[in-house]
PDB file of N, CA and C in Angstrom:
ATOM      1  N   UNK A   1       1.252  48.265   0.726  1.00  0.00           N
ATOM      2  CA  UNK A   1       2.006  47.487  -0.230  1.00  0.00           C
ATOM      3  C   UNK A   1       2.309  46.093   0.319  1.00  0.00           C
ATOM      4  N   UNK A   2       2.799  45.917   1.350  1.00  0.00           N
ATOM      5  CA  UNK A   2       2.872  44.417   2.335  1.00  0.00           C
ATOM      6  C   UNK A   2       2.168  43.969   2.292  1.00  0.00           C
ATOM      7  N   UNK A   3       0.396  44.636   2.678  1.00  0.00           N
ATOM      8  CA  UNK A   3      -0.417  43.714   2.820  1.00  0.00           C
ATOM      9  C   UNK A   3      -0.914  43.030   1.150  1.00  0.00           C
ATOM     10  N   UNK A   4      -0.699  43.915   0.014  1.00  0.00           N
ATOM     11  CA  UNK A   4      -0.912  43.526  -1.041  1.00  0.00           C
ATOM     12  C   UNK A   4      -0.038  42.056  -1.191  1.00  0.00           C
ATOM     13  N   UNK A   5       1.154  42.404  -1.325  1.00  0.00           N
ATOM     14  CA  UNK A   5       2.142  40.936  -1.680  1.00  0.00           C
ATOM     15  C   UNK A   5       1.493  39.968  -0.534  1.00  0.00           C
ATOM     16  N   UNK A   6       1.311  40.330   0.694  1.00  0.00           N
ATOM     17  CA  UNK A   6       0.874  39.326   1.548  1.00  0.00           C
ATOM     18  C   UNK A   6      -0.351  38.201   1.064  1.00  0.00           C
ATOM     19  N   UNK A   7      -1.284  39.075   0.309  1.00  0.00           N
ATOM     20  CA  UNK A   7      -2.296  38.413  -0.263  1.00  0.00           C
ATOM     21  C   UNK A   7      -2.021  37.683  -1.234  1.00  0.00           C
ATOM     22  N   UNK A   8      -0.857  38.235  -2.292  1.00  0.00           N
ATOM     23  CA  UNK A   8      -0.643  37.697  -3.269  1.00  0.00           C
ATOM     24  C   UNK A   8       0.123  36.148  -3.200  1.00  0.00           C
ATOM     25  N   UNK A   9       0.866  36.518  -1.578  1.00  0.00           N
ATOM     26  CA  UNK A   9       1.241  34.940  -1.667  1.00  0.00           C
ATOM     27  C   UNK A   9       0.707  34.016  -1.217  1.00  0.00           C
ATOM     28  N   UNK A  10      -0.483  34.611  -0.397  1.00  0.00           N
ATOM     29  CA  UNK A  10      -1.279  33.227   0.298  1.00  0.00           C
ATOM     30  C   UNK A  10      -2.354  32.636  -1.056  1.00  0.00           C
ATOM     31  N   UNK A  11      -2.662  33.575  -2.303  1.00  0.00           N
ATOM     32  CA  UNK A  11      -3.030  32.530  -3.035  1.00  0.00           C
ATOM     33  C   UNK A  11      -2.419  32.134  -3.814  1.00  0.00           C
ATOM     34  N   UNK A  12      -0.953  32.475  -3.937  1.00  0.00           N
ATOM     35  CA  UNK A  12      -0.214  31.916  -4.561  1.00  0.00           C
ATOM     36  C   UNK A  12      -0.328  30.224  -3.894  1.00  0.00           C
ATOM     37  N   UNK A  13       0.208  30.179  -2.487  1.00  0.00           N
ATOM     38  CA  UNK A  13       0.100  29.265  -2.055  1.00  0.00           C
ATOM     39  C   UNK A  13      -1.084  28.161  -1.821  1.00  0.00           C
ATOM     40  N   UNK A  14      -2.543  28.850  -2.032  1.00  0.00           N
ATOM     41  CA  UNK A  14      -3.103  28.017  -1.853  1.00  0.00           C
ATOM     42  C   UNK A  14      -3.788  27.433  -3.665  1.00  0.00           C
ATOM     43  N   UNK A  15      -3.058  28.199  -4.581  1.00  0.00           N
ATOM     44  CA  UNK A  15      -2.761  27.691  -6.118  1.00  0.00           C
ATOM     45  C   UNK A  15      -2.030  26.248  -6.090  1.00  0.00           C
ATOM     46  N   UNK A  16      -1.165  26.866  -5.295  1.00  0.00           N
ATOM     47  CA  UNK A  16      -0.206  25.697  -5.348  1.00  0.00           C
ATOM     48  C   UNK A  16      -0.532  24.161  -4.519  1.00  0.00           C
ATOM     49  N   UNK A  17      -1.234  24.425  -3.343  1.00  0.00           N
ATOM     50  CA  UNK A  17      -1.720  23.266  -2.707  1.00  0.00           C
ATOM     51  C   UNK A  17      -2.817  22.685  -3.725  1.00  0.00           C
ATOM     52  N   UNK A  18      -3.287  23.321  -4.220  1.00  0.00           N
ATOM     53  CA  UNK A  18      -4.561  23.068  -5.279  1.00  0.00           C
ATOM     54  C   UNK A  18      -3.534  22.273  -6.478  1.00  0.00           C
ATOM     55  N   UNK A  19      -3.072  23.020  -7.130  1.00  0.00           N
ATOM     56  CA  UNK A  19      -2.311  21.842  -7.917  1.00  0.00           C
ATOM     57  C   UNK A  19      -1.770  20.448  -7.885  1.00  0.00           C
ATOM     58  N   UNK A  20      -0.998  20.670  -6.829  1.00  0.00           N
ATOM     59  CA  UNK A  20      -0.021  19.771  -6.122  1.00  0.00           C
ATOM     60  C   UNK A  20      -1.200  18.447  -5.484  1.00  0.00           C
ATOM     61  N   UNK A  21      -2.065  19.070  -4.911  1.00  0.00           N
ATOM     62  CA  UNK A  21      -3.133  17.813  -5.252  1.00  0.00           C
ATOM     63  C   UNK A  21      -4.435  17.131  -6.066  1.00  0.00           C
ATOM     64  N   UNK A  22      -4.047  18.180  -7.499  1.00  0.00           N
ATOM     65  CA  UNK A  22      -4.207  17.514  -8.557  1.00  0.00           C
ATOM     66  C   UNK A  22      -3.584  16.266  -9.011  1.00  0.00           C
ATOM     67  N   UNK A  23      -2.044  16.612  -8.943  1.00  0.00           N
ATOM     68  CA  UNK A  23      -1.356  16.111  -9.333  1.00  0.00           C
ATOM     69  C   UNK A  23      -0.988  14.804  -8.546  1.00  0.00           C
ATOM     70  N   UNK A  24      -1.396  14.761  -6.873  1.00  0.00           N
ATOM     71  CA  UNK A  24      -1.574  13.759  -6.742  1.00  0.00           C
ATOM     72  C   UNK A  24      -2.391  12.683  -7.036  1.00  0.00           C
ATOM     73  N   UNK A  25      -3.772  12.827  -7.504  1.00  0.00           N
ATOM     74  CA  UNK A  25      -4.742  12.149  -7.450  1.00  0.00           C
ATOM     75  C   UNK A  25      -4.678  11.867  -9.298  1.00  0.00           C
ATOM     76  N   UNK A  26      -3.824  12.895 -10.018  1.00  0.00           N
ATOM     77  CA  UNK A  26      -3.776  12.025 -11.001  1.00  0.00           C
ATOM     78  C   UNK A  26      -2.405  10.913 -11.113  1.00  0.00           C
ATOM     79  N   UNK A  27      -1.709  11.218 -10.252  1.00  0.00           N
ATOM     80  CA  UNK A  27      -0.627   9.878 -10.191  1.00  0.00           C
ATOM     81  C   UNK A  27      -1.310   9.010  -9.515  1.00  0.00           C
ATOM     82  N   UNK A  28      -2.008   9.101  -8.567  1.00  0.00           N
ATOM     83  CA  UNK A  28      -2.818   7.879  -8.038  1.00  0.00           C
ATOM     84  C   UNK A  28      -3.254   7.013  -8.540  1.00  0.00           C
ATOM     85  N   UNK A  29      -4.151   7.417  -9.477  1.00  0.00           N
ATOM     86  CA  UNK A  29      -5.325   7.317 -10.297  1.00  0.00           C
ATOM     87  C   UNK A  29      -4.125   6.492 -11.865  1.00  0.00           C
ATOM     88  N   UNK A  30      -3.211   6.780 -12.013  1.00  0.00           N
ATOM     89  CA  UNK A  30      -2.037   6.319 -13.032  1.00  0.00           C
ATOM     90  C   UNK A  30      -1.579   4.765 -12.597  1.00  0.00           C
ATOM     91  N   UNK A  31      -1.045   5.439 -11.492  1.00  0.00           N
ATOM     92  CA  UNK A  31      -0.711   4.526 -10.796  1.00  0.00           C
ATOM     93  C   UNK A  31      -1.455   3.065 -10.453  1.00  0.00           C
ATOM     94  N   UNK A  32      -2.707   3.566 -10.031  1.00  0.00           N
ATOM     95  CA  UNK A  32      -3.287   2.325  -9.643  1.00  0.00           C
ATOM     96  C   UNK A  32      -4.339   1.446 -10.553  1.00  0.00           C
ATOM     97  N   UNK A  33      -4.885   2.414 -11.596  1.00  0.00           N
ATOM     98  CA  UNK A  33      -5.454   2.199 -12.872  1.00  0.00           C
ATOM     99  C   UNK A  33      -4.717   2.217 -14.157  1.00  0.00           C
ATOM    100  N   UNK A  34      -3.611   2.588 -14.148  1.00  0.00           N
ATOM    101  CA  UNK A  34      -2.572   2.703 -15.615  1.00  0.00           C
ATOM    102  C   UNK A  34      -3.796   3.563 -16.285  1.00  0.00           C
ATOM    103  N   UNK A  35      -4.162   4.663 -15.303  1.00  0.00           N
ATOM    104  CA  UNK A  35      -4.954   5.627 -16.594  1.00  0.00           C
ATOM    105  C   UNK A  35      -5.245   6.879 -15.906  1.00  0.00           C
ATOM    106  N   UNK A  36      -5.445   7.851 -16.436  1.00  0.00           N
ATOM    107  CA  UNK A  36      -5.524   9.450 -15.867  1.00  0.00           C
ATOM    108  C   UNK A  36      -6.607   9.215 -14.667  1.00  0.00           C
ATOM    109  N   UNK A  37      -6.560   9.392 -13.607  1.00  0.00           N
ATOM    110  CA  UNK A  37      -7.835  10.192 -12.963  1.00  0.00           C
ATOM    111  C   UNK A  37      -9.105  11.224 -13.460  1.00  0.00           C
ATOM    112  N   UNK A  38      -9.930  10.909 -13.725  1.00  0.00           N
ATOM    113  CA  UNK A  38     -11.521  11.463 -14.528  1.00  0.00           C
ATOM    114  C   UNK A  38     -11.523  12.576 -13.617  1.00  0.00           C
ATOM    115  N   UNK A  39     -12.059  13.947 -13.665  1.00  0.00           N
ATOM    116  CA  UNK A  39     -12.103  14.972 -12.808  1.00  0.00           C
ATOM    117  C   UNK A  39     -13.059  14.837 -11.679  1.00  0.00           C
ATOM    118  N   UNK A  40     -13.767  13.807 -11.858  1.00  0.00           N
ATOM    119  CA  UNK A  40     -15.090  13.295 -10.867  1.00  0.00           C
ATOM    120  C   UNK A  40     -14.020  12.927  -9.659  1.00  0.00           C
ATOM    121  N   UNK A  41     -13.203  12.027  -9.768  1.00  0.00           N
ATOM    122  CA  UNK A  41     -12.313  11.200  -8.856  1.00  0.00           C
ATOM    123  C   UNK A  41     -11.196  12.079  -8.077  1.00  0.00           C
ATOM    124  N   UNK A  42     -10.927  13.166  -9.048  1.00  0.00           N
ATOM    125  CA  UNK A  42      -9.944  14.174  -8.088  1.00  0.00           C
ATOM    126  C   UNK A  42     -11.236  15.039  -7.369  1.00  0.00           C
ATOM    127  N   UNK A  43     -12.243  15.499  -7.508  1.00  0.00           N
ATOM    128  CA  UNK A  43     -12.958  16.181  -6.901  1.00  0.00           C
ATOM    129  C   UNK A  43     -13.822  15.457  -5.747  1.00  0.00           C
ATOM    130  N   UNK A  44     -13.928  14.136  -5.812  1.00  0.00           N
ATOM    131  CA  UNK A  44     -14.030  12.827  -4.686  1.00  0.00           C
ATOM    132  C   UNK A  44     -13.401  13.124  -3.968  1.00  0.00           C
ATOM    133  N   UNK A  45     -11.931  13.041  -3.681  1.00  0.00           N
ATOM    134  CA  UNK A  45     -10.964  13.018  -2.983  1.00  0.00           C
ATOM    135  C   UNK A  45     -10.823  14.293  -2.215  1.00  0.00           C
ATOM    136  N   UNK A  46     -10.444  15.249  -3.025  1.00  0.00           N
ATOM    137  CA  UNK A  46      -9.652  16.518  -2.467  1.00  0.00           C
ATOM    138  C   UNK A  46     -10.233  17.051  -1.378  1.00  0.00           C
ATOM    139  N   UNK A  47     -11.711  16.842  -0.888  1.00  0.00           N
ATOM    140  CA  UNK A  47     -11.856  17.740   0.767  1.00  0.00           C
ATOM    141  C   UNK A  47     -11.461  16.560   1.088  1.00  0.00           C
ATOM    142  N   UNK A  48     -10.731  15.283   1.124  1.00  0.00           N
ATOM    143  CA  UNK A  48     -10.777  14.297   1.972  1.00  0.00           C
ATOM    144  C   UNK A  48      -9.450  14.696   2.432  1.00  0.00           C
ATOM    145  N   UNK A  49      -8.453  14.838   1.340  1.00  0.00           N
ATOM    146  CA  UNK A  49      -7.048  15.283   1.307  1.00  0.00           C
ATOM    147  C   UNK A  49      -6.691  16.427   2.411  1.00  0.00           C
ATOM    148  N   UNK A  50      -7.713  17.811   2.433  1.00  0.00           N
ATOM    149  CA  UNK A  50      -7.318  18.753   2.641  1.00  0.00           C
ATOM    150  C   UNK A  50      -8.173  18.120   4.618  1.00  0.00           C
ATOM    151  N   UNK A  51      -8.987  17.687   4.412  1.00  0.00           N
ATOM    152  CA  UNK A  51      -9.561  17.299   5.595  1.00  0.00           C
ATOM    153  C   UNK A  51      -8.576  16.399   6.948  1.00  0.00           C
ATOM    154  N   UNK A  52      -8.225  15.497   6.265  1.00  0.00           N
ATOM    155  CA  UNK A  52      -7.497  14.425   6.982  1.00  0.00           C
ATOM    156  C   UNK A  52      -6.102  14.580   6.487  1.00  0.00           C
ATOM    157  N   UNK A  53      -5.127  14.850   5.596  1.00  0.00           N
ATOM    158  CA  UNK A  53      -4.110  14.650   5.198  1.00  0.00           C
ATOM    159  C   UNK A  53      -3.274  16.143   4.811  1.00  0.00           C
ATOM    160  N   UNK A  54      -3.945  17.173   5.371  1.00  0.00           N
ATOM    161  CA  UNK A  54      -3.240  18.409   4.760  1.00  0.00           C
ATOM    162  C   UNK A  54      -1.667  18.740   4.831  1.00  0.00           C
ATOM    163  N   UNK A  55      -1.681  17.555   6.250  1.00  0.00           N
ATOM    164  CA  UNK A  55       0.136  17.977   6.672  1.00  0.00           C
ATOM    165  C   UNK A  55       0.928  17.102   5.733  1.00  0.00           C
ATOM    166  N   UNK A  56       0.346  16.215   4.701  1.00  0.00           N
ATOM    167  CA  UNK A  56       1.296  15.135   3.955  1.00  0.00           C
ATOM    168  C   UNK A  56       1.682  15.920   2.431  1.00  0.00           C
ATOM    169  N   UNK A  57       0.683  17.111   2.597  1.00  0.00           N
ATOM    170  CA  UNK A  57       0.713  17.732   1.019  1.00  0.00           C
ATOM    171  C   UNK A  57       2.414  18.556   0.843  1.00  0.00           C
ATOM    172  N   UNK A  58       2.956  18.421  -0.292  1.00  0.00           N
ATOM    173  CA  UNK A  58       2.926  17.677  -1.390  1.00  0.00           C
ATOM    174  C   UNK A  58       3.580  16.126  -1.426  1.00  0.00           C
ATOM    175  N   UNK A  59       3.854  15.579  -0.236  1.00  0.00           N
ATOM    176  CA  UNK A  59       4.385  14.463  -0.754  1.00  0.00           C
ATOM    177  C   UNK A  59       3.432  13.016  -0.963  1.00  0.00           C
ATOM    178  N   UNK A  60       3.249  12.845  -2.478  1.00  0.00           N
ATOM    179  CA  UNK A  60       2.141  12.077  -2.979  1.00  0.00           C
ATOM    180  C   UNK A  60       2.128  10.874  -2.088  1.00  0.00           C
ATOM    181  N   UNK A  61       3.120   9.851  -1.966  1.00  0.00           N
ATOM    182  CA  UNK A  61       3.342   8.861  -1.475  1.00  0.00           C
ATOM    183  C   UNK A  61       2.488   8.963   0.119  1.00  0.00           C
ATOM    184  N   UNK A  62       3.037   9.672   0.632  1.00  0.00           N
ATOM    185  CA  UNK A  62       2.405  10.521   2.070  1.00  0.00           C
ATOM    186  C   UNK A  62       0.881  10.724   1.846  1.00  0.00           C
ATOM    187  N   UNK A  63       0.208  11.211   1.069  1.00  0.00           N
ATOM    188  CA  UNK A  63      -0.856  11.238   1.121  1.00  0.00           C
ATOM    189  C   UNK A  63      -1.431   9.851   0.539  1.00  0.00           C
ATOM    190  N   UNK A  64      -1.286   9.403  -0.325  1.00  0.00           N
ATOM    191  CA  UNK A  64      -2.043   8.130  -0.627  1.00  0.00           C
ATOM    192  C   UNK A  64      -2.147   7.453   0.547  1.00  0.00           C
ATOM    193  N   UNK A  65      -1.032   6.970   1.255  1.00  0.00           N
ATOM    194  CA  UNK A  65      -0.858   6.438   2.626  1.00  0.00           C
ATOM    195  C   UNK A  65      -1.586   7.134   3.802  1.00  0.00           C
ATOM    196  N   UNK A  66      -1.571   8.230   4.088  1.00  0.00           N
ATOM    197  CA  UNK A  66      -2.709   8.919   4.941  1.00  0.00           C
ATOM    198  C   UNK A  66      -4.159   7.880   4.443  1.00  0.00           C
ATOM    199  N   UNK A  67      -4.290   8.432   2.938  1.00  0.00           N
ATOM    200  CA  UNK A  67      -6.159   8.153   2.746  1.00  0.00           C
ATOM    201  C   UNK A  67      -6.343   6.669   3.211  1.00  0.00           C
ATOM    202  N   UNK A  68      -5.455   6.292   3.114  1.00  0.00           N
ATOM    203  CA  UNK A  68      -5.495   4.100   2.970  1.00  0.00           C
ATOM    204  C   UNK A  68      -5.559   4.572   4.464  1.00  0.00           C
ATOM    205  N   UNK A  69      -4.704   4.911   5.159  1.00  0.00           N
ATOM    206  CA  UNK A  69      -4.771   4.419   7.091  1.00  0.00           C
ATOM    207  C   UNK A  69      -6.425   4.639   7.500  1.00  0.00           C
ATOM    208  N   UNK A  70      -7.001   6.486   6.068  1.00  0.00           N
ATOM    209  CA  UNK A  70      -8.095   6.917   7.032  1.00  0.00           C
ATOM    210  C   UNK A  70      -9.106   6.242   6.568  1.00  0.00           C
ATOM    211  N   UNK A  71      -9.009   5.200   5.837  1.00  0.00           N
ATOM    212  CA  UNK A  71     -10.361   4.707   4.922  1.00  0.00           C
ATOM    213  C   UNK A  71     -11.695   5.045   5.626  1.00  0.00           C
ATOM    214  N   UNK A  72     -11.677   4.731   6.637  1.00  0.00           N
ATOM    215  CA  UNK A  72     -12.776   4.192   7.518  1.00  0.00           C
ATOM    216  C   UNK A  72     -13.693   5.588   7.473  1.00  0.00           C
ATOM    217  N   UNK A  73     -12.663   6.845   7.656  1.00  0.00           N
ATOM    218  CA  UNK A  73     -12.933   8.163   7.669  1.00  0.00           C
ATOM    219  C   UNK A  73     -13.361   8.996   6.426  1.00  0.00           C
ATOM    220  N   UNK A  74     -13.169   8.459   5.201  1.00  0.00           N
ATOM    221  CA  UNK A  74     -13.195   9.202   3.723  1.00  0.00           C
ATOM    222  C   UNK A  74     -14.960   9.269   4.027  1.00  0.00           C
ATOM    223  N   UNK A  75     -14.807  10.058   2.951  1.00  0.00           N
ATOM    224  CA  UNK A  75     -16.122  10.328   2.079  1.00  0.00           C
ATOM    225  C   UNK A  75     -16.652   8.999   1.316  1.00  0.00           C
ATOM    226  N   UNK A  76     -18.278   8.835   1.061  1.00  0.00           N
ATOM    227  CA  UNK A  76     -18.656   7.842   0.526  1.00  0.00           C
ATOM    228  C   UNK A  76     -18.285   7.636  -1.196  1.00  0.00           C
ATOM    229  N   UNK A  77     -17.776   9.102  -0.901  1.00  0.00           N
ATOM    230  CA  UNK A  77     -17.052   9.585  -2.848  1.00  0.00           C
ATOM    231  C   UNK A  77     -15.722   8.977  -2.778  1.00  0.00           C
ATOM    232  N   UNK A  78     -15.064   9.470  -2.148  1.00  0.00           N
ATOM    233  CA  UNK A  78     -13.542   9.050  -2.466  1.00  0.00           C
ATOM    234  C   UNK A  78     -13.520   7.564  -1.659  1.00  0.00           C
ATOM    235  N   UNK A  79     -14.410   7.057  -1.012  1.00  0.00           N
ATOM    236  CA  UNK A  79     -13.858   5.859  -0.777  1.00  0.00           C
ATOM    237  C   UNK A  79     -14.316   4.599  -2.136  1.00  0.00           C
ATOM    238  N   UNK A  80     -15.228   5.539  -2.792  1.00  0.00           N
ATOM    239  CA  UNK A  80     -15.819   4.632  -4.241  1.00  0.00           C
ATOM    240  C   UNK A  80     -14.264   4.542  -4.954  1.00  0.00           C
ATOM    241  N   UNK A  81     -13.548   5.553  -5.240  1.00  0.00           N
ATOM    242  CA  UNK A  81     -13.087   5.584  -5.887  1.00  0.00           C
ATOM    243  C   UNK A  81     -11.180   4.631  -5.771  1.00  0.00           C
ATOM    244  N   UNK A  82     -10.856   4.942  -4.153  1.00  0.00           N
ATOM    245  CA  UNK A  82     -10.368   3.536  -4.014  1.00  0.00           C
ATOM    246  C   UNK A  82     -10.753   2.302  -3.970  1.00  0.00           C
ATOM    247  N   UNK A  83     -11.836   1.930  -3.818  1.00  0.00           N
ATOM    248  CA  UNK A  83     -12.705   0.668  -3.981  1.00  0.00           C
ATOM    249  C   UNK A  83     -12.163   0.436  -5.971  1.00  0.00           C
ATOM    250  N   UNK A  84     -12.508   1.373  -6.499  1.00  0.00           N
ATOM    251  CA  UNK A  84     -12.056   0.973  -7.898  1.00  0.00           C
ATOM    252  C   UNK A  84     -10.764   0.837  -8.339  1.00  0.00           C
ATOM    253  N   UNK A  85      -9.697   1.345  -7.210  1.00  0.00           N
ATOM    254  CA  UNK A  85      -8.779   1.446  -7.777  1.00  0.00           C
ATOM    255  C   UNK A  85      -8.121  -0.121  -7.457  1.00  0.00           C
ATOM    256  N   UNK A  86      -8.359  -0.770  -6.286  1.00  0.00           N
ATOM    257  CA  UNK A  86      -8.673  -1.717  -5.737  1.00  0.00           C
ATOM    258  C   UNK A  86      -7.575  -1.196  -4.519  1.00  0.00           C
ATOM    259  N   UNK A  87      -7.682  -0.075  -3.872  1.00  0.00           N
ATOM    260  CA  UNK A  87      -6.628   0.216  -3.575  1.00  0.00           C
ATOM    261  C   UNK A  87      -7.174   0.219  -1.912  1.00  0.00           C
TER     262      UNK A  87
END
């Protein structure tokens, strides 16, 4: 029975990291375009997020700021996509 709930909360939790950086990349994406993030642009990003920035999740501010320090380090995807944001 433990190990059941045990399971149940680690994907609870990793639901929740999954959301939570949805939700960043569409405030980003708001934020820096005054317009939703396209699902192309959150799926750019997110191994970059979980790669380089996992300890900033959920605080959005924290992660935008991670990706900007790691530019150099992103993906040729998510760095397109701050390039557009002009960010």
């Amino acid at each position: 029975m433990k190990a059941r709930f045990l399971r149940f909360a680690g994907v609870r939790s990793r639901a929740r990291r999954a959301s939570t950086i949805g939700l960043f990349l569409t405030l980003f994406a708001s934020a820096a375009q005054a317009q939703q993030g396209t699902p192309e642009q959150r799926r750019a990003c997110t191994p970059d997020v979980y790669r380089l920035c996992a300890g900033e999740i959920p605080n959005v501010r924290a992660i935008t700021a991670c990706l900007r320090r790691n530019r150099a380090n992103l993906s040729e995807a998510c760095r397109s996509v701050f390039d557009q944001a002009g960010g």
